[in-house]
N, C-alpha and C. Protein backbone atom coordinates (compact mmCIF):
# COMPACT_ATOMS: atom_id res chain seq x y z
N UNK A 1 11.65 15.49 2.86
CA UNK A 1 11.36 14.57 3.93
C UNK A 1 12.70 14.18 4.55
N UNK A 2 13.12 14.08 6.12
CA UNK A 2 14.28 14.27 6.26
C UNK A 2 14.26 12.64 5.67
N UNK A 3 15.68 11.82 6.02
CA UNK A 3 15.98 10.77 5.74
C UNK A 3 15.49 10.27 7.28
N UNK A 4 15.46 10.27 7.96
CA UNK A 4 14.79 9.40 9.22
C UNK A 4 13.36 9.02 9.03
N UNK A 5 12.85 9.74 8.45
CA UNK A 5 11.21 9.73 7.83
C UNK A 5 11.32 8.50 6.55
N UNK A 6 12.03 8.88 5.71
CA UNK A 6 12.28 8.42 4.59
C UNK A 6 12.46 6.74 5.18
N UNK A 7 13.66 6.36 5.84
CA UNK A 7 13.78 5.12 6.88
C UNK A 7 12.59 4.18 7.49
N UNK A 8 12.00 4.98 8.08
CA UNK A 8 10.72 4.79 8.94
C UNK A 8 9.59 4.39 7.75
N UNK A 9 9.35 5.39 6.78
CA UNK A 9 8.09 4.63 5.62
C UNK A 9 8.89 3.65 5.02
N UNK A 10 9.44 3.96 4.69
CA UNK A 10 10.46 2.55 3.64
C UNK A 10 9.95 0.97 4.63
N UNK A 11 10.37 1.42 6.05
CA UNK A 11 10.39 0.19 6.66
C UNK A 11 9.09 -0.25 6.52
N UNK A 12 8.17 0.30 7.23
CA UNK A 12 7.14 0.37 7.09
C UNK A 12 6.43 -0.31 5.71
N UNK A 13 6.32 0.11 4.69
CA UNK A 13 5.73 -0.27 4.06
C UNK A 13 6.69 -1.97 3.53
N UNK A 14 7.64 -1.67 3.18
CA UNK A 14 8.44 -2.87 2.93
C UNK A 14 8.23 -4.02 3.75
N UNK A 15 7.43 -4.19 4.80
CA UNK A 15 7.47 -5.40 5.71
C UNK A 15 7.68 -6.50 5.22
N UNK A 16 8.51 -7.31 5.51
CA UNK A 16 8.81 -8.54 4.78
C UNK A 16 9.54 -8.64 3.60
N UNK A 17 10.19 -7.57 3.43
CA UNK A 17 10.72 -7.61 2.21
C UNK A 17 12.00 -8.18 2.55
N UNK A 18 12.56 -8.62 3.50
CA UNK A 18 13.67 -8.81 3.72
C UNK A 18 14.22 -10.09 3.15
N UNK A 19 12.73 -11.04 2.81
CA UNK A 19 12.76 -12.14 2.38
C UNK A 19 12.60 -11.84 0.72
N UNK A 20 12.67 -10.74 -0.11
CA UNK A 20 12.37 -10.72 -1.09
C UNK A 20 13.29 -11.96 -2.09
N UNK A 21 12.97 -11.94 -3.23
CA UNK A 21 13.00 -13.16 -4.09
C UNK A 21 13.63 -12.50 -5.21
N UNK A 22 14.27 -11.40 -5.61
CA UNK A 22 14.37 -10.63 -6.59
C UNK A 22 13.60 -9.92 -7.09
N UNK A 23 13.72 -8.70 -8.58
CA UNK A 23 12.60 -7.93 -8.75
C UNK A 23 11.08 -8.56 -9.09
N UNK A 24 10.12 -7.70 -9.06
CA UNK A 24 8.93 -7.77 -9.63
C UNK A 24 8.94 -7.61 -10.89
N UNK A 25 7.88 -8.35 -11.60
CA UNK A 25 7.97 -8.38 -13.39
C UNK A 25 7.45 -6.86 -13.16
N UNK A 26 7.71 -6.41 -14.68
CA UNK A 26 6.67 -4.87 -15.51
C UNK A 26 5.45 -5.43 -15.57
N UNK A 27 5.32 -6.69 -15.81
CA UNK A 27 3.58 -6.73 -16.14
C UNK A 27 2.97 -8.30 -15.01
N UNK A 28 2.35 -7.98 -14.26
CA UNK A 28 2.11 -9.16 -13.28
C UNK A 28 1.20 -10.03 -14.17
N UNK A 29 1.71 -11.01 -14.41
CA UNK A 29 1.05 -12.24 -15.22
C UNK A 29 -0.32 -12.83 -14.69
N UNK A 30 -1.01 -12.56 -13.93
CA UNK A 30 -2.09 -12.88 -13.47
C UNK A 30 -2.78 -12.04 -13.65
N UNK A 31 -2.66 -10.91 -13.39
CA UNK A 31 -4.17 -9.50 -13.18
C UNK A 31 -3.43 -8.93 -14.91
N UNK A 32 -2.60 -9.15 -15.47
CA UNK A 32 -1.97 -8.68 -16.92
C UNK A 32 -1.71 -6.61 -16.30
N UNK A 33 -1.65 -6.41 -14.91
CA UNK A 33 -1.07 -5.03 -14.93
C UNK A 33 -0.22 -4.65 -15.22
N UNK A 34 0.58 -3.48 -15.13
CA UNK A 34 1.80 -2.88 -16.09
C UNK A 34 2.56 -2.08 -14.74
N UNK A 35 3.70 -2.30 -14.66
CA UNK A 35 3.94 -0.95 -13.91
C UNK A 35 5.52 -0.98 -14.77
N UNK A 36 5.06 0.53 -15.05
CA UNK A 36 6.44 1.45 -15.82
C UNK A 36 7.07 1.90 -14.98
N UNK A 37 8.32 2.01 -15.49
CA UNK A 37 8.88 3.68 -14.80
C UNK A 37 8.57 4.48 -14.29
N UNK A 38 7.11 4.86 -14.92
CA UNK A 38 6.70 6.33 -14.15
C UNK A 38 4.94 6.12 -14.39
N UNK A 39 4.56 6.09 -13.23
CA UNK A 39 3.29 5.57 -13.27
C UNK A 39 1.86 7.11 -12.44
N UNK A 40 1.19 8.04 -13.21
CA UNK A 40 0.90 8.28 -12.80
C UNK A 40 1.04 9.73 -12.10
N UNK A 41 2.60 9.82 -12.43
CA UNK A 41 3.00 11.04 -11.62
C UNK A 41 4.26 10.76 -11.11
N UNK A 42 4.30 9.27 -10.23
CA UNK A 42 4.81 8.56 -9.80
C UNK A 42 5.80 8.31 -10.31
N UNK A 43 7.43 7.86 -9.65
CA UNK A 43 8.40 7.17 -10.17
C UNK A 43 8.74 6.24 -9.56
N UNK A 44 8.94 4.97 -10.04
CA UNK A 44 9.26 3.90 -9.92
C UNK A 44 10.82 3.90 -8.73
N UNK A 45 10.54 3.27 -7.92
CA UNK A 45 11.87 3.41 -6.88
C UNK A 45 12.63 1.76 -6.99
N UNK A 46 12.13 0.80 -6.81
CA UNK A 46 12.08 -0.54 -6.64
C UNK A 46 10.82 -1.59 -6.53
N UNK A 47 11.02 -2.58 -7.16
CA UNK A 47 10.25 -3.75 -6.82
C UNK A 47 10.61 -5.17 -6.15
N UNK A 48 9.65 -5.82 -6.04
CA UNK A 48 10.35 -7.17 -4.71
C UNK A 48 9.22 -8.28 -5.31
N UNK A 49 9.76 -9.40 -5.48
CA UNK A 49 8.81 -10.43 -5.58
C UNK A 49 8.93 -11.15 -4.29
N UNK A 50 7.97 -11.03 -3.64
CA UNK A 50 7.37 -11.84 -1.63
C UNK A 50 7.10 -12.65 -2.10
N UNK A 51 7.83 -13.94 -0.88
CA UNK A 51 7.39 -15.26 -0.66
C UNK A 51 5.81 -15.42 -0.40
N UNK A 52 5.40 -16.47 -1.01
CA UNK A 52 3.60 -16.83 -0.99
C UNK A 52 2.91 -16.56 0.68
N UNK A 53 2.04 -15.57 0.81
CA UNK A 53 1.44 -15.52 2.27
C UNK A 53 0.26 -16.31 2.45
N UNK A 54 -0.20 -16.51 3.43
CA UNK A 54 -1.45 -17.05 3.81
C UNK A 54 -1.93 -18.56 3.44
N UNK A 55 -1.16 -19.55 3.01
CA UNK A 55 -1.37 -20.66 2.06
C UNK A 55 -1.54 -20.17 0.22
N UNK A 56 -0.77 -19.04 -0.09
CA UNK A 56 -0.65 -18.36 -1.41
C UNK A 56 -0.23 -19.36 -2.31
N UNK A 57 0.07 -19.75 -3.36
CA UNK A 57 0.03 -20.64 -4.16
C UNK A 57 1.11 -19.84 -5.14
N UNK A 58 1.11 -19.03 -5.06
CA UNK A 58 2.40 -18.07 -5.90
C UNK A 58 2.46 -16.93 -4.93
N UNK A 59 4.08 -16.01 -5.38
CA UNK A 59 4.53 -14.89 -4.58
C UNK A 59 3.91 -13.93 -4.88
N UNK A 60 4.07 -13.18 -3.91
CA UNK A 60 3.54 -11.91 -3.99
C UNK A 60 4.32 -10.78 -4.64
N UNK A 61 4.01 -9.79 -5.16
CA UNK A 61 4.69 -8.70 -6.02
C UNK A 61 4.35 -7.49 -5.37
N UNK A 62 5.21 -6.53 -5.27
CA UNK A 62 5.43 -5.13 -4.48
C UNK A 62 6.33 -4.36 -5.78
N UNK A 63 5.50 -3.15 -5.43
CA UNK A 63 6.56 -1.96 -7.02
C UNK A 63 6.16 -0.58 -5.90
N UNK A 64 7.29 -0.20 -5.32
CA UNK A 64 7.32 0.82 -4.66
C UNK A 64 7.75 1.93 -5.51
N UNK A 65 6.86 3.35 -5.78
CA UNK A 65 6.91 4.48 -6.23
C UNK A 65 6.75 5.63 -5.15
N UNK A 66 7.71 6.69 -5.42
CA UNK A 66 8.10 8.21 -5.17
C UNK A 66 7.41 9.24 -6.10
N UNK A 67 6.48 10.41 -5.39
CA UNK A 67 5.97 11.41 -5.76
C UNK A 67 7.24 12.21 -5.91
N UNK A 68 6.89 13.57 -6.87
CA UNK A 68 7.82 14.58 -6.82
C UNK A 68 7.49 15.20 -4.93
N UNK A 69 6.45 15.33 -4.46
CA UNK A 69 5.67 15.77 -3.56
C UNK A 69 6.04 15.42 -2.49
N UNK A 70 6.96 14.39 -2.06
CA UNK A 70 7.27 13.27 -0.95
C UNK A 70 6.53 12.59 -0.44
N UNK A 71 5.31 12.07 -1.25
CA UNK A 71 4.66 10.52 -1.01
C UNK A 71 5.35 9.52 -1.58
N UNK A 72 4.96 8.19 -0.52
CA UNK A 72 5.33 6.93 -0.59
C UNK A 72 4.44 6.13 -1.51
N UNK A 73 4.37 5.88 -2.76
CA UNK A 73 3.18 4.71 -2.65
C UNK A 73 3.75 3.32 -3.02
N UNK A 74 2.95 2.42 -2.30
CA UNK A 74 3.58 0.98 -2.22
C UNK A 74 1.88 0.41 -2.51
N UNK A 75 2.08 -0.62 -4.39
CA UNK A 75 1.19 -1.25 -4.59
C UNK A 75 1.47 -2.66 -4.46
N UNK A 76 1.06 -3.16 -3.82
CA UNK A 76 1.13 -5.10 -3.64
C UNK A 76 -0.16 -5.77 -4.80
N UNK A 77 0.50 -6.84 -5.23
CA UNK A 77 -0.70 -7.91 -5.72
C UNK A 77 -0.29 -9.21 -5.75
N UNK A 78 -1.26 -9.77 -4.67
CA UNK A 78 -1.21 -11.04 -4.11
C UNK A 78 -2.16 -11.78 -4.22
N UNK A 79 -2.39 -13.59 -3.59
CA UNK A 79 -3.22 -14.13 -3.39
C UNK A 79 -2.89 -14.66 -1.88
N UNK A 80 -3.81 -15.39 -1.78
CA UNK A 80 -3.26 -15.67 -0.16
C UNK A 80 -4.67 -17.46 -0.52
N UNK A 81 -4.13 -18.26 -1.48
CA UNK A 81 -4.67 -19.53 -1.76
C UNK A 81 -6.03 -20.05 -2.21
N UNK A 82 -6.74 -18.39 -2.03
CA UNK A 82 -8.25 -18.66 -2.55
C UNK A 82 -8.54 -17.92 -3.88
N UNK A 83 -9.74 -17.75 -4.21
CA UNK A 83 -10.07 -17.04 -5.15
C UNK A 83 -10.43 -15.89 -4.48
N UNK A 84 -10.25 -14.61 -5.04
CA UNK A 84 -10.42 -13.58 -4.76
C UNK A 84 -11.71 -12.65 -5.67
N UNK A 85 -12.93 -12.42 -5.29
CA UNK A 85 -13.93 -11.57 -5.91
C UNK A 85 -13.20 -10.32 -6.33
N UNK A 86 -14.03 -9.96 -7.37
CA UNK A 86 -13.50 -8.52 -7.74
C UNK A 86 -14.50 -7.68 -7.50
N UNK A 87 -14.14 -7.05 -6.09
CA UNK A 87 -14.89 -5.89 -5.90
C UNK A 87 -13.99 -5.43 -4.36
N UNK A 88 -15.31 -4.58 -3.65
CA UNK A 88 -14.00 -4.33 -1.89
C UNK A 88 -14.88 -4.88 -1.10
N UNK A 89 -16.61 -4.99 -1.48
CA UNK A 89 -17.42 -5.24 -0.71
C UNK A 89 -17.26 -6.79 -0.45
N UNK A 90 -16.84 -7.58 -0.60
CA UNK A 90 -17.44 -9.14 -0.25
C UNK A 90 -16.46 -9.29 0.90
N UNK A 91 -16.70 -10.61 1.50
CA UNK A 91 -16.23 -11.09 2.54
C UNK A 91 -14.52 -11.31 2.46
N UNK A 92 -14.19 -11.89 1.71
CA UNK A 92 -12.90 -12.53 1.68
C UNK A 92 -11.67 -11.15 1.20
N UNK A 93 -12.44 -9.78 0.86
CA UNK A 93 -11.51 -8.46 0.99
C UNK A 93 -11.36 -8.11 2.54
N UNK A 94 -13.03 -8.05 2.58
CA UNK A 94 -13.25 -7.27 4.13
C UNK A 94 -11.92 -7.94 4.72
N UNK A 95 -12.39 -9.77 4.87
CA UNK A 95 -11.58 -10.10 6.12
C UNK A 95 -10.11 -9.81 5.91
N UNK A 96 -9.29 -9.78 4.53
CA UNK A 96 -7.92 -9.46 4.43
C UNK A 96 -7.47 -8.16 4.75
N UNK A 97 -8.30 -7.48 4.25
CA UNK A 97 -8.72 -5.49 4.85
C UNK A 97 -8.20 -5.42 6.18
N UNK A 98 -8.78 -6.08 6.50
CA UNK A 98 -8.65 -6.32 8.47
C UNK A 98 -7.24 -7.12 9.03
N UNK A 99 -6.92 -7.69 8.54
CA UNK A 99 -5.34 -8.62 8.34
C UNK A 99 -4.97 -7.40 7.73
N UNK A 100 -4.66 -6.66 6.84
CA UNK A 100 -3.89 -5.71 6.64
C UNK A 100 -3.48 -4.74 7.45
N UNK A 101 -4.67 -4.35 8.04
CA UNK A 101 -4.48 -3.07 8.78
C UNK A 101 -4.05 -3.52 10.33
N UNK A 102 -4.76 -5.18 10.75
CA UNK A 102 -3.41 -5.33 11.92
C UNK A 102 -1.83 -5.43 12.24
N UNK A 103 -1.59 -5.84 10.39
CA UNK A 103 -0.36 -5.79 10.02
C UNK A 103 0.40 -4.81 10.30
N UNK A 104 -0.64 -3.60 9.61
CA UNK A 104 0.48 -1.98 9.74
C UNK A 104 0.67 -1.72 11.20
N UNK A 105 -0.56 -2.22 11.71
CA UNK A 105 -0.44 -1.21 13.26
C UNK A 105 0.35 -2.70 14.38
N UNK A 106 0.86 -3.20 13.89
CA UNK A 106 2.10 -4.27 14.91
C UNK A 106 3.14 -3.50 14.11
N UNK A 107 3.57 -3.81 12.72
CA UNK A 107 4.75 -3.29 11.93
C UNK A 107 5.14 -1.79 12.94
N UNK A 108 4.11 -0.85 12.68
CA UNK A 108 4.43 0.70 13.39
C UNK A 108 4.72 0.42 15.47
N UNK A 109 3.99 -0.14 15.53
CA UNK A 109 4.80 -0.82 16.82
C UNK A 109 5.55 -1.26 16.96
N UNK A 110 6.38 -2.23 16.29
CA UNK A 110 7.49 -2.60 16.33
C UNK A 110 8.96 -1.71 15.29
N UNK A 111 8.06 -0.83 14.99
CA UNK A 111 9.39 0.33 14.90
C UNK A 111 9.61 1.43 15.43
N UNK A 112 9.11 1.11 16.88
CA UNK A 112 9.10 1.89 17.65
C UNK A 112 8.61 3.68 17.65
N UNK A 113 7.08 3.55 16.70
CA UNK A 113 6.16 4.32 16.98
C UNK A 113 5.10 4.45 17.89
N UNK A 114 4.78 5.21 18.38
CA UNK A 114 3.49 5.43 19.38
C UNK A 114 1.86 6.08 18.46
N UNK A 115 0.80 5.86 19.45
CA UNK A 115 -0.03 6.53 19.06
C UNK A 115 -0.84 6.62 17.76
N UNK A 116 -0.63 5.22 17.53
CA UNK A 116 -1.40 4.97 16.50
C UNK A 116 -2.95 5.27 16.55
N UNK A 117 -3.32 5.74 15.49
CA UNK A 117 -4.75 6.61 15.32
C UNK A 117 -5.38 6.21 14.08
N UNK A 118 -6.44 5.82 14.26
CA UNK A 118 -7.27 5.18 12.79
C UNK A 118 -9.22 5.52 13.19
N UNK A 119 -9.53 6.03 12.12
CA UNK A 119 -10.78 5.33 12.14
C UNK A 119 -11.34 4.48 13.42
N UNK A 120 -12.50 4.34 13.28
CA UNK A 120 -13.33 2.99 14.38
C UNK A 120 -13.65 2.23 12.89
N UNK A 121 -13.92 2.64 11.61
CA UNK A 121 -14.92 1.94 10.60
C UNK A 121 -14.22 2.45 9.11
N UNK A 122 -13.66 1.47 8.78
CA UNK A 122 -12.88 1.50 7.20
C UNK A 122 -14.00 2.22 6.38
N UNK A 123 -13.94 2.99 5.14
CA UNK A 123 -14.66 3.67 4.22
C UNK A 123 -14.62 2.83 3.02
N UNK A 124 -15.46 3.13 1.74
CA UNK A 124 -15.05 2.69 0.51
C UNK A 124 -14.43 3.81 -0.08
N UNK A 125 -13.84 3.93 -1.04
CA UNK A 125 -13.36 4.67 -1.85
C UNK A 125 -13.18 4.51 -3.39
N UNK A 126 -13.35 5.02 -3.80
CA UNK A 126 -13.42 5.28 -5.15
C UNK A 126 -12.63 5.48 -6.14
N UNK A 127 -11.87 5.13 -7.17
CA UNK A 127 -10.51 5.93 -7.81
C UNK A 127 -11.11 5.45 -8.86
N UNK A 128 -11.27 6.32 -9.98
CA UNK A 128 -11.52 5.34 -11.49
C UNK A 128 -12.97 4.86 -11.38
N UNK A 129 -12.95 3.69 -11.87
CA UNK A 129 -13.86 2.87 -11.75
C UNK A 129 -13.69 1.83 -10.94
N UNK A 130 -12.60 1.80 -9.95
CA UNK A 130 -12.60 0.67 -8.93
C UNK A 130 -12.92 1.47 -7.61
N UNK A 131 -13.32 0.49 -6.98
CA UNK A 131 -14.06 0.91 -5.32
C UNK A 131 -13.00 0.02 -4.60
N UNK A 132 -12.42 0.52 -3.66
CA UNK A 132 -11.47 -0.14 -2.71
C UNK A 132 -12.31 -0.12 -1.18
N UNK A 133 -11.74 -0.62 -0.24
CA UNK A 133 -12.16 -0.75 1.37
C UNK A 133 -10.55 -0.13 1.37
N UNK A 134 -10.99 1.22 2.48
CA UNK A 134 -9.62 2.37 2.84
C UNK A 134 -9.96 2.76 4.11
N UNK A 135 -9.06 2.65 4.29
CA UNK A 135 -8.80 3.31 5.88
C UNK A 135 -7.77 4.82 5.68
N UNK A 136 -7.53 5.94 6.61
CA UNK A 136 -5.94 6.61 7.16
C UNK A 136 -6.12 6.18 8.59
N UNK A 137 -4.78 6.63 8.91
CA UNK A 137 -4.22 6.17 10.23
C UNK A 137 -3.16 6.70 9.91
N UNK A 138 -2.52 7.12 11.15
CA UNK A 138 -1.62 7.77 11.85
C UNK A 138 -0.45 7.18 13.29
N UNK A 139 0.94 7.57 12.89
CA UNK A 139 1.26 6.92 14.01
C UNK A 139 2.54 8.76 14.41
N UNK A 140 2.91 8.65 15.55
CA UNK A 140 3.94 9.33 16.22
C UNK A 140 5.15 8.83 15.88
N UNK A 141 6.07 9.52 14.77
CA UNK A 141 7.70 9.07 14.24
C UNK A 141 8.32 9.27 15.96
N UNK A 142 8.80 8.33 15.87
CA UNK A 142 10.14 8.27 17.20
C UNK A 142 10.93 9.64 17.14
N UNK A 143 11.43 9.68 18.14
CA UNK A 143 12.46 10.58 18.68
C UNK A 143 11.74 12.10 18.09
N UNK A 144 10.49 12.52 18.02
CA UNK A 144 9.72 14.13 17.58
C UNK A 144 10.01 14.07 16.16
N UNK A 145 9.44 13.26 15.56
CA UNK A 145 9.64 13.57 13.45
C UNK A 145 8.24 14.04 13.35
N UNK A 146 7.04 14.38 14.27
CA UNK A 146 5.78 14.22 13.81
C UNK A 146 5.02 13.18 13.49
N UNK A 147 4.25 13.45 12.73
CA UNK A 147 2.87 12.22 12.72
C UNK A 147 3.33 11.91 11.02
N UNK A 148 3.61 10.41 10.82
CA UNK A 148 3.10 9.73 9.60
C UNK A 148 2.29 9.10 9.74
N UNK A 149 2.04 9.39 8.44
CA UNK A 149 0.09 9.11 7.86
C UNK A 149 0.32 8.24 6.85
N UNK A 150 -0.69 7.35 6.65
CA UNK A 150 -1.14 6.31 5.69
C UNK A 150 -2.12 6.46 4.87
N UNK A 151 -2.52 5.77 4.30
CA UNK A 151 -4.03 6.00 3.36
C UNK A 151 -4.11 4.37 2.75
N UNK A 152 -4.48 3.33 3.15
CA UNK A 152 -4.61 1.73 2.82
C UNK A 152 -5.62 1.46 2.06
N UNK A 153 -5.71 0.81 1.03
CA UNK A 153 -6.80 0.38 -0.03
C UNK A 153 -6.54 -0.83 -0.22
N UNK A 154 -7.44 -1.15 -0.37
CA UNK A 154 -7.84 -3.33 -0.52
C UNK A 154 -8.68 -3.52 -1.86
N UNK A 155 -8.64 -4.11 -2.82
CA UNK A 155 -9.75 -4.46 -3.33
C UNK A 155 -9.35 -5.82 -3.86
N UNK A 156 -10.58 -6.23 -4.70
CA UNK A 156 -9.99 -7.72 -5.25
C UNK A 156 -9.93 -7.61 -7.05
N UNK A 157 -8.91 -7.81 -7.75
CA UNK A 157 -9.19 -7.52 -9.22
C UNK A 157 -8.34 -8.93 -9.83
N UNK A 158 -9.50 -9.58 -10.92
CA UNK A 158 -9.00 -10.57 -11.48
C UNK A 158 -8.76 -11.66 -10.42
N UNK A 159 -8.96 -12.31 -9.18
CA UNK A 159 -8.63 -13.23 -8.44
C UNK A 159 -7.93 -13.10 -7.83
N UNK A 160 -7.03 -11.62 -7.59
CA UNK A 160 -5.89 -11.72 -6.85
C UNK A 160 -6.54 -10.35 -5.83
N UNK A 161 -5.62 -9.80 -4.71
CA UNK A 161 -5.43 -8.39 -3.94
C UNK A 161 -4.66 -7.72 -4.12
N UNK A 162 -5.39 -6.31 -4.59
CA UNK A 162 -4.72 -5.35 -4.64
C UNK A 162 -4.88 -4.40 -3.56
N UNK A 163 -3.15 -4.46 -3.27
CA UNK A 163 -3.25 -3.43 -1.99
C UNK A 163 -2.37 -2.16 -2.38
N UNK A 164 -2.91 -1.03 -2.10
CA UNK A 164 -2.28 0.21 -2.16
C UNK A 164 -2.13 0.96 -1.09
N UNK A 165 -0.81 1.41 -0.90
CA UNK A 165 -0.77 2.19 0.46
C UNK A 165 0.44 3.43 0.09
N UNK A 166 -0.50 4.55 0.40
CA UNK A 166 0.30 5.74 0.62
C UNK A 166 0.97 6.59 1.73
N UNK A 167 1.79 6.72 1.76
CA UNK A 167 2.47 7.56 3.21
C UNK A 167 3.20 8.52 2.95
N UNK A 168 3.10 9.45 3.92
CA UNK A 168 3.83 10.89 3.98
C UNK A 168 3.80 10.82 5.22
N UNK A 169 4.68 12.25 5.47
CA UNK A 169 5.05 13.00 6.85
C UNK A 169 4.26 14.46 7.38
N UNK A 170 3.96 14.22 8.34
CA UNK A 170 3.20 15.54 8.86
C UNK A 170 3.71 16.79 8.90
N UNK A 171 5.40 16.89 8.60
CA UNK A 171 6.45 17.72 8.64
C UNK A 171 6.46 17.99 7.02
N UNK A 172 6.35 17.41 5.81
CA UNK A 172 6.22 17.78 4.47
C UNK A 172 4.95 18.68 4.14
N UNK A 173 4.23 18.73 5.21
CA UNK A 173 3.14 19.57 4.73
C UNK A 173 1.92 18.94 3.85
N UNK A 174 1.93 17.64 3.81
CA UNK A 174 1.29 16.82 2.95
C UNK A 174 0.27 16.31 4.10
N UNK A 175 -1.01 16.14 3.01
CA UNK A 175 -2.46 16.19 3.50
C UNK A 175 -2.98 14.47 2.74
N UNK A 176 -4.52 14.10 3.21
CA UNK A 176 -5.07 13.51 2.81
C UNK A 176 -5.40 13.49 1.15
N UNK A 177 -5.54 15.29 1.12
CA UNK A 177 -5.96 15.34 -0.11
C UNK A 177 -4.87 15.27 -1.07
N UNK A 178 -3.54 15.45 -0.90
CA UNK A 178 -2.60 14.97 -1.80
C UNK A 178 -2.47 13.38 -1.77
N UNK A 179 -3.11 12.85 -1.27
CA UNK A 179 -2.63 11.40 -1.36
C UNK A 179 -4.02 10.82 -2.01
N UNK A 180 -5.10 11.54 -2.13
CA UNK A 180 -5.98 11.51 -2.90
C UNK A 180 -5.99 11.84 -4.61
N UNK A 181 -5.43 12.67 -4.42
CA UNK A 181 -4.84 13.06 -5.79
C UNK A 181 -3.60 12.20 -6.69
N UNK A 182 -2.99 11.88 -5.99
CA UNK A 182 -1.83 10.99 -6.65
C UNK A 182 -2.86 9.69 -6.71
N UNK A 183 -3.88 8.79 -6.12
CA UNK A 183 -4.02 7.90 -6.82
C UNK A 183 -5.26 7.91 -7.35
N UNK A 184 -6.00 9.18 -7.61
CA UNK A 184 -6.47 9.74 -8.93
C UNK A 184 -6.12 9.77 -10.41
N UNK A 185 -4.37 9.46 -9.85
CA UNK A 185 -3.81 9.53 -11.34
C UNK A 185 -2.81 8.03 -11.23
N UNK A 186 -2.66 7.38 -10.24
CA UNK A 186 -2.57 6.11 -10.39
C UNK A 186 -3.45 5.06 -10.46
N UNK A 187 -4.27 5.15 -9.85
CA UNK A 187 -5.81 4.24 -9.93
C UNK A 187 -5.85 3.88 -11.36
N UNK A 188 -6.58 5.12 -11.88
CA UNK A 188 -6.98 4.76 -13.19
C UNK A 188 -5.71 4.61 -14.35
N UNK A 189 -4.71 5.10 -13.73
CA UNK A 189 -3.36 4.53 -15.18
C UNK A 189 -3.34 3.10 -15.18
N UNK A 190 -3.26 2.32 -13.75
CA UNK A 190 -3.24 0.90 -13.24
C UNK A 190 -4.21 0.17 -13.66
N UNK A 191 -5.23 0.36 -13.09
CA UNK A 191 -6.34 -0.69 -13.61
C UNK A 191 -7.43 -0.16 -14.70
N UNK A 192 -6.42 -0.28 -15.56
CA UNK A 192 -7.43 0.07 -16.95
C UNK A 192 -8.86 -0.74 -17.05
């Protein structure tokens, strides 16, 4: 993936990290998850503990992992001041689902991408035994890098949101179905 690509997802997914708080724990004390070194396939790149969003009551946690493959994946787990159901179907995912994905598509606008492309109607998805609300979408890398792609998952586990988001480059040769596959084998390592 050249490094301009590399730049562009980093930013991208990192939004707000600028305010980070220091690292993320190995094991998030609320949902009791784990993230190792190598999760999945996955290697551990960095983590960020985010200032509280939405009227959040505690920070938010980000553990950004690298495929051998050149996927991005960036898992968040947050609250945003309420209780959170555990599932993708209820109201209070949907509506954050939807706050998420306006998030990405201002973020990709304001890094001066074009042509953002999504869906009309988010899907469920499946990994393991958890069901997420997922979208892909697509935006135009500046200056001709091709199309990066996303793959966004929402669900609610233990009271908090879990958000997962994968990205690659249209120039790596990487598909939907590799980004399907990597959290085939992160899904279920994560939420045992």
């Amino acid at each position: 993936m050249s490094r301009m690509l590399v730049t562009i997802l980093a930013g991208l997914m990192l939004a707000g990290a600028a305010l980070a708080q220091g690292a993320a724990p190995a094991t998030h004390a609320g949902t009791k998850l784990s993230f190792p070194p190598t999760l999945g396939g996955a290697t551990l790149q960095q983590s960020f503990v985010l200032p509280a969003t939405g009227g959040g009551r505690e920070p938010g946690n980000a553990w950004l992992y690298a495929t051998p493959n050149k996927l991005q994946v960036g898992i968040y787990v947050y609250e945003t001041g309420r209780r959170v159901p555990s599932s993708s179907d209820n109201p209070t995912v949907v509506s954050q689902f939807a706050n998420e994905l306006l998030s990405a598509e201002q973020s990709i606008k304001s890094n001066g991408m074009a042509g953002f492309e999504r869906p009309a109607v988010p899907s469920a998805c499946r990994y393991g035994t958890v069901s997420f609300r997922c979208i892909v979408f697509s935006a135009s890398a500046p200056t001709g890098g091709g199309r990066l792609f996303s793959k966004l998952l929402v669900t609610g586990y233990h009271d908090y949101f879990v958000k997962i988001r994968v990205d690659w480059a249209q120039t790596d040769g990487r598909t939907v179905g590799d980004a399907d596959q990597i959290l085939q084998a992160i899904v279920p390592a994560l939420l045992r």
